[in-house]
Every structure is written in structure tokens, then in C-alpha cells.
C-alpha atoms as a PDB file:
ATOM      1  CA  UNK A   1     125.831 118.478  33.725  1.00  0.00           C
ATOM      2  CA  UNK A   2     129.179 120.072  34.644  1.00  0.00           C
ATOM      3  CA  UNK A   3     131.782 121.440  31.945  1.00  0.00           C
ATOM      4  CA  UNK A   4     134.321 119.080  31.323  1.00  0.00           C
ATOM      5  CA  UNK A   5     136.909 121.449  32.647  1.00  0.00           C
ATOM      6  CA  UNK A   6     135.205 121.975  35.819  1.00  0.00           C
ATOM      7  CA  UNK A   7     137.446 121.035  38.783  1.00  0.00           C
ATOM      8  CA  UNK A   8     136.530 118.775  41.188  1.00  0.00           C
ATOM      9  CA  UNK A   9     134.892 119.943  44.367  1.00  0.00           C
ATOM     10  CA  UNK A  10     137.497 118.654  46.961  1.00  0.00           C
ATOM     11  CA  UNK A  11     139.854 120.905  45.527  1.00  0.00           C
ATOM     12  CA  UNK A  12     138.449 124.076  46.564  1.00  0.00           C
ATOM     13  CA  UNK A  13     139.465 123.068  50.207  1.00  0.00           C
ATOM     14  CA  UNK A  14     142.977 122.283  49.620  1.00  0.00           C
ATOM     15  CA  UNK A  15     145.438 124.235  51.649  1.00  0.00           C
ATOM     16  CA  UNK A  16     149.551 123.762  51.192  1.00  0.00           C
ATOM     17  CA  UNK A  17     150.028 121.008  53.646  1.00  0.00           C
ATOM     18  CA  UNK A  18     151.755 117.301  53.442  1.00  0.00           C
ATOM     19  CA  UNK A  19     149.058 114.441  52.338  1.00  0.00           C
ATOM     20  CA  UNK A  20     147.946 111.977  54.559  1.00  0.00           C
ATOM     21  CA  UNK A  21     149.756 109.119  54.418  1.00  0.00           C
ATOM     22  CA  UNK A  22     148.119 106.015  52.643  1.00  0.00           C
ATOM     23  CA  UNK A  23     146.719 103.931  54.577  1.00  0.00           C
ATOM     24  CA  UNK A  24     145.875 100.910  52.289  1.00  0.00           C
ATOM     25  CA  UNK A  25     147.824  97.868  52.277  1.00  0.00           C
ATOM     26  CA  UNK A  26     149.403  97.644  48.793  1.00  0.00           C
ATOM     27  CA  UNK A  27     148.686  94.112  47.476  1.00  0.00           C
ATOM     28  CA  UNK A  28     150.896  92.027  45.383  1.00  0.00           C
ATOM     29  CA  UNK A  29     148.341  91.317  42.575  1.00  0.00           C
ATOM     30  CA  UNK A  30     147.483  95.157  42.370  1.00  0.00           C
ATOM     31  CA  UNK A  31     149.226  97.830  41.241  1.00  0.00           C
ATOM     32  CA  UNK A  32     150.751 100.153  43.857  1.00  0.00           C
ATOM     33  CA  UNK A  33     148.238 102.796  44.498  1.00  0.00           C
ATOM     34  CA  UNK A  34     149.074 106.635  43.078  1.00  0.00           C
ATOM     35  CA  UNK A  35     150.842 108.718  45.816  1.00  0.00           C
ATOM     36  CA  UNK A  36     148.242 111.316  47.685  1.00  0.00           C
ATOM     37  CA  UNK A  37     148.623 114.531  45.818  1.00  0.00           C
ATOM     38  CA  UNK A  38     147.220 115.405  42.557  1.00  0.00           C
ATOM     39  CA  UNK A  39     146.664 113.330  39.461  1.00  0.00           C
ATOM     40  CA  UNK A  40     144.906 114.180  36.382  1.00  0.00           C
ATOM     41  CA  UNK A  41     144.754 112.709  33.055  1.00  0.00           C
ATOM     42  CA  UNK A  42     144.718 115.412  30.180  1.00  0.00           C
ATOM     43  CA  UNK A  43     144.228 115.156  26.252  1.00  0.00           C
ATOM     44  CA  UNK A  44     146.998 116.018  24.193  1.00  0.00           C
ATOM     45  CA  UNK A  45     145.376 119.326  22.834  1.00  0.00           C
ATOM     46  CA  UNK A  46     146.323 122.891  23.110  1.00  0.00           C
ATOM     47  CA  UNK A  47     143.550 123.138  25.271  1.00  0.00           C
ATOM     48  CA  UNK A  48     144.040 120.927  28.151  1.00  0.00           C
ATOM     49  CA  UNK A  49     147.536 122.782  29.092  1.00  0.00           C
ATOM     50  CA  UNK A  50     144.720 125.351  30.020  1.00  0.00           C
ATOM     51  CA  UNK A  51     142.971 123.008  31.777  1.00  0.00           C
ATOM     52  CA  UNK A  52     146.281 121.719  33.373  1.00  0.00           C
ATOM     53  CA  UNK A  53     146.975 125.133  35.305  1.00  0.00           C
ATOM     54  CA  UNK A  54     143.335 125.726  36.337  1.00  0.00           C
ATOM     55  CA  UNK A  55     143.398 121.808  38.321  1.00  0.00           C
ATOM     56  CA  UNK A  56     147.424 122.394  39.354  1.00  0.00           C
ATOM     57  CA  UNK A  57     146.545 126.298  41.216  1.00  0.00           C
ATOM     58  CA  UNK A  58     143.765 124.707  42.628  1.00  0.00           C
ATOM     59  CA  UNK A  59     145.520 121.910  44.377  1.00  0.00           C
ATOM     60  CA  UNK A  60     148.121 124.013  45.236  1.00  0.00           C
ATOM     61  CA  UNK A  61     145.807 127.148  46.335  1.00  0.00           C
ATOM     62  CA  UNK A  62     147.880 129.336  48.808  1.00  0.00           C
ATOM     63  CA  UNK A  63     151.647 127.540  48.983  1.00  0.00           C
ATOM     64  CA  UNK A  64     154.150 130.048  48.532  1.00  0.00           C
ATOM     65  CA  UNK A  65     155.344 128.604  45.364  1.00  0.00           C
ATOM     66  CA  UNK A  66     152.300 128.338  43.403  1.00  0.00           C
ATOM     67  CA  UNK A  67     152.659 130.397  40.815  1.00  0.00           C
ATOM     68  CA  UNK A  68     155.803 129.370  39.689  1.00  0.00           C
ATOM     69  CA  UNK A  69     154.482 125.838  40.355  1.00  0.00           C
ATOM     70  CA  UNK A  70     151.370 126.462  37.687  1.00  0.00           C
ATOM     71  CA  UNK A  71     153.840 128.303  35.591  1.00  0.00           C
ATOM     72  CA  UNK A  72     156.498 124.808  35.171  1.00  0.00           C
ATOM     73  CA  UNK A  73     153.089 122.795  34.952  1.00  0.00           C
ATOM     74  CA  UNK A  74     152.118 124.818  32.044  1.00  0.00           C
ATOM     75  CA  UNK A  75     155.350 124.446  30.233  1.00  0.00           C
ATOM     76  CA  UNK A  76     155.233 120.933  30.807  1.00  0.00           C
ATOM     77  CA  UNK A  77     151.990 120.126  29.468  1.00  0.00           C
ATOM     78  CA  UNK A  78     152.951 122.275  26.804  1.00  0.00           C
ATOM     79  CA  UNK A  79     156.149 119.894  25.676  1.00  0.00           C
ATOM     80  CA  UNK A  80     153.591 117.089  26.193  1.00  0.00           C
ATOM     81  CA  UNK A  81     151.143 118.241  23.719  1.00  0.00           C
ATOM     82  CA  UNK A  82     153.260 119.782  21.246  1.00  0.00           C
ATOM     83  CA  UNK A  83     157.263 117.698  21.362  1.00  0.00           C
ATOM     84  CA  UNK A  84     155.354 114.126  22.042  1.00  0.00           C
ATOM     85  CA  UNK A  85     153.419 111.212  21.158  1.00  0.00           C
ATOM     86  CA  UNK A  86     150.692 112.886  23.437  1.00  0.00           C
ATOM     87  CA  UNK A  87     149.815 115.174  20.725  1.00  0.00           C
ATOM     88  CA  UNK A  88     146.600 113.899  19.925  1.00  0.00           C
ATOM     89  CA  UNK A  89     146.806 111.317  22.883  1.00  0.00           C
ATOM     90  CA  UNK A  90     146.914 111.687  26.488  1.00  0.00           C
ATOM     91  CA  UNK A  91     149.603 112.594  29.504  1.00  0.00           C
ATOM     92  CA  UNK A  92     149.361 112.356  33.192  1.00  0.00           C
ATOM     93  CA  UNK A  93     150.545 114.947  35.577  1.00  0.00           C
ATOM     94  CA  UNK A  94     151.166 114.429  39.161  1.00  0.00           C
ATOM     95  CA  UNK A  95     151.537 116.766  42.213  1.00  0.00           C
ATOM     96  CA  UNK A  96     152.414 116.258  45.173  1.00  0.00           C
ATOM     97  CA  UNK A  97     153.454 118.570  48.544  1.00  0.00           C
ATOM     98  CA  UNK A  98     155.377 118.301  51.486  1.00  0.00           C
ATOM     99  CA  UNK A  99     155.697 121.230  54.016  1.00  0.00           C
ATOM    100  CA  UNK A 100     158.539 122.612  52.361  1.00  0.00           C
ATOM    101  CA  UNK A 101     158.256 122.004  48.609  1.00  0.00           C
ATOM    102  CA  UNK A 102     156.502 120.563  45.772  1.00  0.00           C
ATOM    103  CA  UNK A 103     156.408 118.729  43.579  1.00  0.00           C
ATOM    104  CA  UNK A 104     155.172 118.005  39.736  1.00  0.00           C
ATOM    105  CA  UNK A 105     155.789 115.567  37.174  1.00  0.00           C
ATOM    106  CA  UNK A 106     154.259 115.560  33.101  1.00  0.00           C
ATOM    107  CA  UNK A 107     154.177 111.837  32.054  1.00  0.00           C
ATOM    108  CA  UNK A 108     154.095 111.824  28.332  1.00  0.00           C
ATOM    109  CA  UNK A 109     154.007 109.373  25.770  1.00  0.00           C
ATOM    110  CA  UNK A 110     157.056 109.454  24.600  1.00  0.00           C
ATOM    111  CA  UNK A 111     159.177 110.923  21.191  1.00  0.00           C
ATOM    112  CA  UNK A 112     162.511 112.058  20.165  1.00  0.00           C
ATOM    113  CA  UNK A 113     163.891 114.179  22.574  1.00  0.00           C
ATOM    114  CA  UNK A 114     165.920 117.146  21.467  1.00  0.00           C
ATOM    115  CA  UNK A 115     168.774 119.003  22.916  1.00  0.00           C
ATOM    116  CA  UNK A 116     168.683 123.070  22.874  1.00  0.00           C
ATOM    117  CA  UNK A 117     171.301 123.900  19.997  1.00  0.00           C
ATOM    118  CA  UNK A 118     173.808 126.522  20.338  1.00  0.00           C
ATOM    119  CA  UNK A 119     171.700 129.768  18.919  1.00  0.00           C
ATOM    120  CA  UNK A 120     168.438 128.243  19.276  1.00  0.00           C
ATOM    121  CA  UNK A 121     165.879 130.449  20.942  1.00  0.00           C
ATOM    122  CA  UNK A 122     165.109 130.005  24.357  1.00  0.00           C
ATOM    123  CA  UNK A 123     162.548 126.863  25.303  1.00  0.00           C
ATOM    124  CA  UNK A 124     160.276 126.534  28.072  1.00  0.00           C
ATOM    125  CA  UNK A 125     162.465 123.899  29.569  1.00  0.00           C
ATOM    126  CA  UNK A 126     164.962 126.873  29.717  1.00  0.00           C
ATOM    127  CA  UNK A 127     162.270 128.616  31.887  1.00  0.00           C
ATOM    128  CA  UNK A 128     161.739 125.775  33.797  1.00  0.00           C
ATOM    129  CA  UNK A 129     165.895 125.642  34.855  1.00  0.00           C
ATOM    130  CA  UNK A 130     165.581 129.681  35.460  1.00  0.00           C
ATOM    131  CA  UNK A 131     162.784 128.699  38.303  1.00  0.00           C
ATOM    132  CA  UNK A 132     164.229 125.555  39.743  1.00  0.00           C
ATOM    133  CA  UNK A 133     167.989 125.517  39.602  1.00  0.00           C
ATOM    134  CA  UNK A 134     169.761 123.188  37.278  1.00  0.00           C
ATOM    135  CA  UNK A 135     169.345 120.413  39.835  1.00  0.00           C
ATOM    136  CA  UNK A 136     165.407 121.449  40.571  1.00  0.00           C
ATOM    137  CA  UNK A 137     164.489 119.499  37.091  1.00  0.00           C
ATOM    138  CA  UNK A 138     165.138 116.015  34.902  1.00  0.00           C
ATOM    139  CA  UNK A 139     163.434 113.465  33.028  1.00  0.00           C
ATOM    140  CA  UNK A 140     163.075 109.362  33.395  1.00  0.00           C
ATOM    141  CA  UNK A 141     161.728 107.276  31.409  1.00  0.00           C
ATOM    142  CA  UNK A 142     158.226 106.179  32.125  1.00  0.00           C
ATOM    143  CA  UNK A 143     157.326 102.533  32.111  1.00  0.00           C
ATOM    144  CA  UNK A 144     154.930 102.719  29.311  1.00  0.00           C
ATOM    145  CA  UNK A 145     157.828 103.969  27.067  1.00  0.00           C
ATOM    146  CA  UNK A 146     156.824 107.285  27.848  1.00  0.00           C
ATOM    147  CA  UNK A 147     159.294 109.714  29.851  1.00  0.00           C
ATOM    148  CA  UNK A 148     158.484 112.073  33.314  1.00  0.00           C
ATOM    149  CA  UNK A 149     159.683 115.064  32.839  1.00  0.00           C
ATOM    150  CA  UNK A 150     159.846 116.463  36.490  1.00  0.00           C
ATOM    151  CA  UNK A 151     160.522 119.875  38.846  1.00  0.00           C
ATOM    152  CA  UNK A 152     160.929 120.489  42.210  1.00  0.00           C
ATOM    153  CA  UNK A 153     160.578 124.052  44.069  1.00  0.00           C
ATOM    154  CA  UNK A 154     161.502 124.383  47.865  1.00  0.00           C
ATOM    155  CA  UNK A 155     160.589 127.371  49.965  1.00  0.00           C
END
């Protein structure tokens, strides 16, 4: 049997390239199938934010931005496990690439969300901004009261 953080085998032959489109028909009674790109389900431990950049530089293997990319999925995870309900839970991340840019989004469970204070420390979110632009990030709110908290890098 496999380690549980081993990585699934189609990722190894991921290159940076725009998905496939879907070609299912979505059906009324079901729920909209997940976009093509990368989706993962992680437990809210220190340990899965690990796990997190190991599955997110695999999927994203050679794009130009990918080590930025695993760098904002690790802070995100992070804020997940540690600032949320998904401490001790779960959160969903999502990638997804085009030719130009990608893509990720942390799906947490939801919490109080707090505003960097005049002389706090830096945050990771702060790292996050530094990497993406001020308009490269943001959060929703996630229909299962949860929030996304998203990025976006272009090359």
C-alpha cells in the first residue's frame, strides 16, 4: 500500500498547458462537475500544508510561475489550518491553468476573519499581495459558509 501522501500517478505527466474542456453534459439534478485542474481535499493539520505543495508543484511541474504558485498555496493552506474552522477539519484547494496564468483557490471552513493592524507583523497574506499585486488576490464566501481565499499569477 502507498503512503497517504503519495501523489497520484497522472500527475507526473502534467505539463503547463490549458485543460481540456469538459465534455460532460451538466445535469440539472447533479451538481455541476469540478472545473479540470487540480482538486484535493486536505486535513486541517500542520502536516497536510506539506502535503499541499508536494500535489500543487506537481500539477503545475514546469509553468513559469510555479514556485511562486506552491509558495501562495502554502500560505494558504497555512491560514486554513491555523486562522479557521479547518483546524482539525478539512479544506479544498483548487488549481487550475490557462496558457498564460494560474490559478489557486484554499476553500476553508470558515472563522472570524481578521484585518492586519497597524504595527502588526507581517502575515502570509502580506506575502501573498507582494507576489500577486493587490488585485492578483481576494476572498468569497464559500457556499458551505466557508470562504475561498484566492490568487492569480500571469506570465
Amino acid at each position: 500500500m502507498e503512503p497517504a501522501t503519495a501523489l497520484p500517478p497522472d500527475t507526473q505527466t502534467r505539463t503547463c498547458a490549458p485543460a481540456p474542456p469538459d465534455s460532460r453534459i451538466h445535469e440539472p439534478h447533479r451538481p455541476a462537475p469540478d472545473p479540470p485542474g487540480f482538486t484535493g481535499t486536505f486535513g486541517g493539520r500542520a502536516a497536510e500544508a506539506g502535503r499541499v505543495r508536494r500535489e500543487i508543484a506537481a500539477y503545475l511541474q514546469t509553468c513559469p510561475a510555479a514556485a511562486d504558485m506552491v509558495l501562495i498555496a502554502s500560505e494558504l493552506a497555512a491560514n486554513a489550518i491555523m486562522h479557521t474552522r479547518s483546524r482539525g477539519g478539512s479544506f479544498r484547494v483548487r488549481c487550475q491553468l490557462s496558457a498564460q496564468a494560474a490559478r489557486i483557490e484554499v476553500e476553508d471552513l470558515g472563522g472570524p476573519w481578521r484585518s492586519r493592524q497597524p504595527g502588526d507583523r507581517p502575515h502570509g497574506l502580506d506575502i501573498v499581495q507582494a507576489l500577486t499585486g493587490p488585485d492578483g488576490w481576494g476572498t468569497q464566501p464559500a457556499g458551505n459558509g466557508g470562504r475561498t481565499v484566492w490568487a492569480r499569477l500571469s506570465w
